[in-house]
C-alpha atoms as a PDB file:
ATOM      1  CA  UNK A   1      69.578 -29.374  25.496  1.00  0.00           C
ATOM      2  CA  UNK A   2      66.075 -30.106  26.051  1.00  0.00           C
ATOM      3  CA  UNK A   3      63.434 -26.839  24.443  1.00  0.00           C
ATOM      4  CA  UNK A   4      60.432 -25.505  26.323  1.00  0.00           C
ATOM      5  CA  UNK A   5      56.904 -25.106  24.108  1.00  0.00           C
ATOM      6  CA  UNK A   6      57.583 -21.078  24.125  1.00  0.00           C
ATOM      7  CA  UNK A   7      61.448 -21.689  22.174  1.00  0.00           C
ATOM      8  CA  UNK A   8      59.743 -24.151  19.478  1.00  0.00           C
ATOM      9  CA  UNK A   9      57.100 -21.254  19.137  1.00  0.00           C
ATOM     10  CA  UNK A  10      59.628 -19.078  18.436  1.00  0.00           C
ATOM     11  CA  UNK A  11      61.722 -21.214  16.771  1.00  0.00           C
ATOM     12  CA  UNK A  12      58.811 -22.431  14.128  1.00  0.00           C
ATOM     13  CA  UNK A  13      57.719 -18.653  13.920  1.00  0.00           C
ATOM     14  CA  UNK A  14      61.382 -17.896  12.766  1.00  0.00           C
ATOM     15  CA  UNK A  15      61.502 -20.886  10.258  1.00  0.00           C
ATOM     16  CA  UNK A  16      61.676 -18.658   7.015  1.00  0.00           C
ATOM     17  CA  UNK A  17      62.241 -15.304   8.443  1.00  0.00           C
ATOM     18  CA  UNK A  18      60.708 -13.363  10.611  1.00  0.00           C
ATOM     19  CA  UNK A  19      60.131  -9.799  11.855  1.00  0.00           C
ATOM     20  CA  UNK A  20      59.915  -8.773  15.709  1.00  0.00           C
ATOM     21  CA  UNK A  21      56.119  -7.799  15.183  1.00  0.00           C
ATOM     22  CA  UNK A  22      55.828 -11.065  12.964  1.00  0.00           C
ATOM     23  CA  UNK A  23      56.921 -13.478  15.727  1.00  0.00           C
ATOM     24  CA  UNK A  24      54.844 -11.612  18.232  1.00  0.00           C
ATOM     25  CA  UNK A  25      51.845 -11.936  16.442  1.00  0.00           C
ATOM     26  CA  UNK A  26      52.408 -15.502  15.368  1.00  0.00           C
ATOM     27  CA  UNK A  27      53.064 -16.659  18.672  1.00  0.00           C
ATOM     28  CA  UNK A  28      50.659 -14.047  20.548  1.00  0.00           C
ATOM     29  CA  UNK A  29      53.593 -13.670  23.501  1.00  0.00           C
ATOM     30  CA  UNK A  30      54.308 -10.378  25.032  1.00  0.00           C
ATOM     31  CA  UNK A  31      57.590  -7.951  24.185  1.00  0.00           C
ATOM     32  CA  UNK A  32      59.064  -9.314  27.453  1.00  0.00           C
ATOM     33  CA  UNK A  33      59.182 -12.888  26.824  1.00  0.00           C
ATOM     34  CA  UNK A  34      59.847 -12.599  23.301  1.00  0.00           C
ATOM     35  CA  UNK A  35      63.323 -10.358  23.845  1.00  0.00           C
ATOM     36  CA  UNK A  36      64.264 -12.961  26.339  1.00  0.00           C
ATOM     37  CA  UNK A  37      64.019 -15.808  24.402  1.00  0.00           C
ATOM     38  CA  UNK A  38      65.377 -14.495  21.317  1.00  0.00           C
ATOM     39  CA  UNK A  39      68.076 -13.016  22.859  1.00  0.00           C
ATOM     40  CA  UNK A  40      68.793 -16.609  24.721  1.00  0.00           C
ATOM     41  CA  UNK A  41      68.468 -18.264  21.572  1.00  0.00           C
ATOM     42  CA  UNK A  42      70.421 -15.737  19.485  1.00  0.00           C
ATOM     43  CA  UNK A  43      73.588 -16.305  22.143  1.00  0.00           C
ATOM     44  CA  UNK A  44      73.252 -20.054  21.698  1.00  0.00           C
ATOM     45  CA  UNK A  45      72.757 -20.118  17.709  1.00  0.00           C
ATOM     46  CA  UNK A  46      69.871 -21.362  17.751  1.00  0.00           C
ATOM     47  CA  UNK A  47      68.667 -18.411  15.517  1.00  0.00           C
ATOM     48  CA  UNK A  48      70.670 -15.104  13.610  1.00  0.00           C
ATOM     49  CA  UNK A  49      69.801 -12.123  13.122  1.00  0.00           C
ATOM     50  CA  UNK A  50      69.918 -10.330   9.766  1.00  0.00           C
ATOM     51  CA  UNK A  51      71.566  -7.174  11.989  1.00  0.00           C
ATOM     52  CA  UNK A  52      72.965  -6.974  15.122  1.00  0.00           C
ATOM     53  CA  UNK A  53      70.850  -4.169  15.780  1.00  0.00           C
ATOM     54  CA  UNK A  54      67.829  -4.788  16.580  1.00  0.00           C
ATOM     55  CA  UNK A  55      64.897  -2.697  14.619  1.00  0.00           C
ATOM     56  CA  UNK A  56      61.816  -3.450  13.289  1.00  0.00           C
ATOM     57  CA  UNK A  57      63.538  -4.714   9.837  1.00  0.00           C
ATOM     58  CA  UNK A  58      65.728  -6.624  11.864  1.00  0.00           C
ATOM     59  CA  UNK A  59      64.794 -10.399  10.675  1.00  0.00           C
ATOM     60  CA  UNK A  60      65.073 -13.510  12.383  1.00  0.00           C
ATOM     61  CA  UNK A  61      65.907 -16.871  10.981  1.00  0.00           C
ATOM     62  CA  UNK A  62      66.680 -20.271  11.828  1.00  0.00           C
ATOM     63  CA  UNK A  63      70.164 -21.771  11.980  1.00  0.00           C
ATOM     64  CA  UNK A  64      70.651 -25.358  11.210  1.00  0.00           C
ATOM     65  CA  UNK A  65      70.865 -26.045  14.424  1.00  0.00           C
ATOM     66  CA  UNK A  66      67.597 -24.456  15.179  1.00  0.00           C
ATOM     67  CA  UNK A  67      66.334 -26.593  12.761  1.00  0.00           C
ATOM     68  CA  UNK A  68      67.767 -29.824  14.180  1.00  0.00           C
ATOM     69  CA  UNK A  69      66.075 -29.053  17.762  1.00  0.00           C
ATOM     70  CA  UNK A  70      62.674 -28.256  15.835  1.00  0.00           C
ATOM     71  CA  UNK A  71      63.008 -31.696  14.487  1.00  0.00           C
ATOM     72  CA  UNK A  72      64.216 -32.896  18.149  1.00  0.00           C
ATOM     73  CA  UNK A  73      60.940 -31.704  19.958  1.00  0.00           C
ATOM     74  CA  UNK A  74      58.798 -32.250  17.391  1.00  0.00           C
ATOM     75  CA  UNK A  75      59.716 -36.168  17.295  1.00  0.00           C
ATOM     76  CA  UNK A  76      59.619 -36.024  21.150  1.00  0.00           C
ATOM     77  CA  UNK A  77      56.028 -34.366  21.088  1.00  0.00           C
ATOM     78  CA  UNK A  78      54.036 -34.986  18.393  1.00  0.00           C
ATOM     79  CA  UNK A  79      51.444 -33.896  20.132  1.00  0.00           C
ATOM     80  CA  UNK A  80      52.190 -30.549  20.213  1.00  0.00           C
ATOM     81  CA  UNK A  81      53.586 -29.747  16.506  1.00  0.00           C
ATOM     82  CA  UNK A  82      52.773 -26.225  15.494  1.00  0.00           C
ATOM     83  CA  UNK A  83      51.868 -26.328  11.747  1.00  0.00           C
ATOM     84  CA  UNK A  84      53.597 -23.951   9.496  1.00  0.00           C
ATOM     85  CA  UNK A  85      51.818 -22.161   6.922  1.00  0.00           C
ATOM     86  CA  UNK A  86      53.353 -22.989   3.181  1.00  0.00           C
ATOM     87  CA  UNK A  87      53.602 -19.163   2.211  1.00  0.00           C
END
């Protein structure tokens, strides 16, 4: 499976936990696009949730194989690699 831009976003806003309101500033996307990606990537595994329902405690993190498709794109667009912050 082949990522668009907004799912690395996501995905690299997710890379050591993340909020709701932390990936939506982070990534600047509105509440729409953000609940359907998340909840696309949460059914595929590309991300977990810390609880299945969803609040704003509710954190989001990477799976391993959210990691591996980070590493995918990023190799296949170097271009475009969002840094992460070292925090």
């Amino acid at each position: 499976m082949v990522i668009t831009f907004a799912q690395y976003s996501i995905l690299t806003a997710t890379y050591r936990c993340a909020t709701y309101s932390q990936v939506e500033k982070w990534t600047s996307f509105d509440r729409m696009m953000i609940d359907y990606y998340i909840m696309g990537m949460l059914n595929i595994g590309l991300i977990k949730a810390s609880d299945e329902n969803a609040s704003d405690t509710t954190c989001y993190e990477l799976t391993d194989i959210g990691v591996s498709y980070i590493e995918d794109y990023e190799r296949a667009n170097p271009n475009l690699i969002i840094k992460r912050s070292v925090e």
